[in-house]
Protein backbone atom coordinates (compact mmCIF):
# COMPACT_ATOMS: atom_id res chain seq x y z
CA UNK A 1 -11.32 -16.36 2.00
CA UNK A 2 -13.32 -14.86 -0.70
CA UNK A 3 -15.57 -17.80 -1.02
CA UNK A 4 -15.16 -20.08 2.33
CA UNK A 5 -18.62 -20.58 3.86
CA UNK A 6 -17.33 -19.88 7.10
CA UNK A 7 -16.21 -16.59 6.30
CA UNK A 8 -18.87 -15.55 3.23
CA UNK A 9 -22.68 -15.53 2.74
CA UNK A 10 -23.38 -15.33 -0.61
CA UNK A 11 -20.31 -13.07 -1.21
CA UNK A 12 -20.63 -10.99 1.48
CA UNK A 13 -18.60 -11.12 4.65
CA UNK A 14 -20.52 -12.73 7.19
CA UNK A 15 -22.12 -11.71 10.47
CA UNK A 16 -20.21 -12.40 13.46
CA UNK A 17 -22.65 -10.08 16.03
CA UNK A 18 -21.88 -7.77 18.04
CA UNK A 19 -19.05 -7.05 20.96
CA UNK A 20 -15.63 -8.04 20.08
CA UNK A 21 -16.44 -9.98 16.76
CA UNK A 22 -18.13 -6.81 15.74
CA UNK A 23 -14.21 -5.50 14.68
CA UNK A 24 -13.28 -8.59 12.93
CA UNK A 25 -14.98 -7.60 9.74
CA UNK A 26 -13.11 -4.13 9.53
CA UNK A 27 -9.70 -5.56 10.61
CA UNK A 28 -9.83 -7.69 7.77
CA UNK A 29 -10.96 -5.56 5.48
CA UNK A 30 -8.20 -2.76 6.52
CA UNK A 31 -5.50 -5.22 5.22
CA UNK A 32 -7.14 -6.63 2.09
CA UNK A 33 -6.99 -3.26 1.38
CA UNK A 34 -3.49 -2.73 1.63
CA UNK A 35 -3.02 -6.08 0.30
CA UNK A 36 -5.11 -4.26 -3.16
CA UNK A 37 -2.44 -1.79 -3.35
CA UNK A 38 0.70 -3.73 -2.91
CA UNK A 39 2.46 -3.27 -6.30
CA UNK A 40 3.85 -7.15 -6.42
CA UNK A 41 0.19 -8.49 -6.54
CA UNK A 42 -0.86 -10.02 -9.44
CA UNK A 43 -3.44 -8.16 -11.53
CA UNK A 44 -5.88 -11.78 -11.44
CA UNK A 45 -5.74 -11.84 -7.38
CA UNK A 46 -6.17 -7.70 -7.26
CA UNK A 47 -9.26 -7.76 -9.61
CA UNK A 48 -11.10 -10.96 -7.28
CA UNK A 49 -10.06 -9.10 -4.21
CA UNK A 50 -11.10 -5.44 -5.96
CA UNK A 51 -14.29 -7.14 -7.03
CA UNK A 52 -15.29 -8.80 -3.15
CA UNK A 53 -14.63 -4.77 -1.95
CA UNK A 54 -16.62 -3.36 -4.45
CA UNK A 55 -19.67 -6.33 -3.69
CA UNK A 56 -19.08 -5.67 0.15
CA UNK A 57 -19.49 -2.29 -0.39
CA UNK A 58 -22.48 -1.74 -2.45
CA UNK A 59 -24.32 -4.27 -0.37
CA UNK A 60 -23.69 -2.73 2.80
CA UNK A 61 -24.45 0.86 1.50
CA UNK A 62 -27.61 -0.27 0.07
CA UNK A 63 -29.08 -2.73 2.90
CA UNK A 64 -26.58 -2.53 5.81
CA UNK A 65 -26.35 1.17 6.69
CA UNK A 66 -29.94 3.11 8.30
CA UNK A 67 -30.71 6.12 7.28
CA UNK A 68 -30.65 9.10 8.63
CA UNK A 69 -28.51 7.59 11.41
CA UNK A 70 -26.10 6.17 9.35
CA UNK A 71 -25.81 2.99 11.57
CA UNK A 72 -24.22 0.17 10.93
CA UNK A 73 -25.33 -2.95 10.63
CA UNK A 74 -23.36 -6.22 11.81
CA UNK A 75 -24.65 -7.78 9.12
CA UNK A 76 -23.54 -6.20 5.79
CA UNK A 77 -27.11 -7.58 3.91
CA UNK A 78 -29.77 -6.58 5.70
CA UNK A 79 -30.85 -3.23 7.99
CA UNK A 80 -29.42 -2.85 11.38
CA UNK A 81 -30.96 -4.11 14.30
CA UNK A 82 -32.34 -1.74 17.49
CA UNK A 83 -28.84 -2.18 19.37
CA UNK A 84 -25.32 -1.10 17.41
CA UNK A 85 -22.29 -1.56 19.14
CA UNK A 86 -19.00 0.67 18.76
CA UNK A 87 -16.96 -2.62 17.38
CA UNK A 88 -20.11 -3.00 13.94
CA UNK A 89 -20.25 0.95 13.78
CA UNK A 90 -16.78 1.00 13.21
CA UNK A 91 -16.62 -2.36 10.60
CA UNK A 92 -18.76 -0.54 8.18
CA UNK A 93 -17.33 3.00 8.47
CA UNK A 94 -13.80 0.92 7.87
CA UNK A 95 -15.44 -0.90 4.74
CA UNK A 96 -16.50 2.55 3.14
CA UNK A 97 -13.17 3.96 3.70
CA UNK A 98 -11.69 1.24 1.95
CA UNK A 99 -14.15 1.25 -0.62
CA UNK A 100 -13.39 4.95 -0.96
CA UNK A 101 -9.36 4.55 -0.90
CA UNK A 102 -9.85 1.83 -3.66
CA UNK A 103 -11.73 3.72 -5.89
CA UNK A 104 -10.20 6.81 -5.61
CA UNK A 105 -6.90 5.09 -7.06
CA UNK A 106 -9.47 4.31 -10.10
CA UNK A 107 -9.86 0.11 -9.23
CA UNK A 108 -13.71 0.00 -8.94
CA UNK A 109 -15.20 0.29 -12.61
């Protein structure tokens, strides 16, 4: 997953629009999270995974999120577009959640 060209762009999850696909994004990153914290993963596999969050993350604060509106964009890269549905909104407010969970238990360096 972390490096399959049909899920990844240059490391970053990759933009599957708006509507329904808009969620995809978040649902997956909701349980790679949880995967992160399960205590029977190995520390090689938590670090890649940890590392893919952390990349996700920074890109999407940097170049996918407007600002002052704090809109997200559907793809995690670049700015977001003049029309934002519910499903995008809510896969980048579930990536920075994550990204917050994970480093708060001290994972991102």
């Amino acid at each position: 997953m972390l490096t399959s060209p049909k899920l990844t762009s240059e490391g970053i999850l990759r933009d599957e629009g708006q509507g329904d696909g808009g969620l995809f994004k978040g649902i997956l990153v909701r349980y790679l999270t949880q995967l992160i914290f399960e205590k029977d993963l190995r520390d090689s596999d938590r670090k890649d995974f940890v590392d893919f969050m952390n990349f996700n993350a920074r890109k999407f604060y940097d170049n996918g999120l407007s600002r002052p509106a704090m809109l997200s964009s559907s793809d995690w890269g670049s700015a977001p577009g003049t029309r934002i549905d519910l499903t995008t909104q809510l896969s980048g407010l579930m990536l920075m959640e994550a990204a917050s969970l994970i480093d708060e238990e001290g994972f991102f360096e």
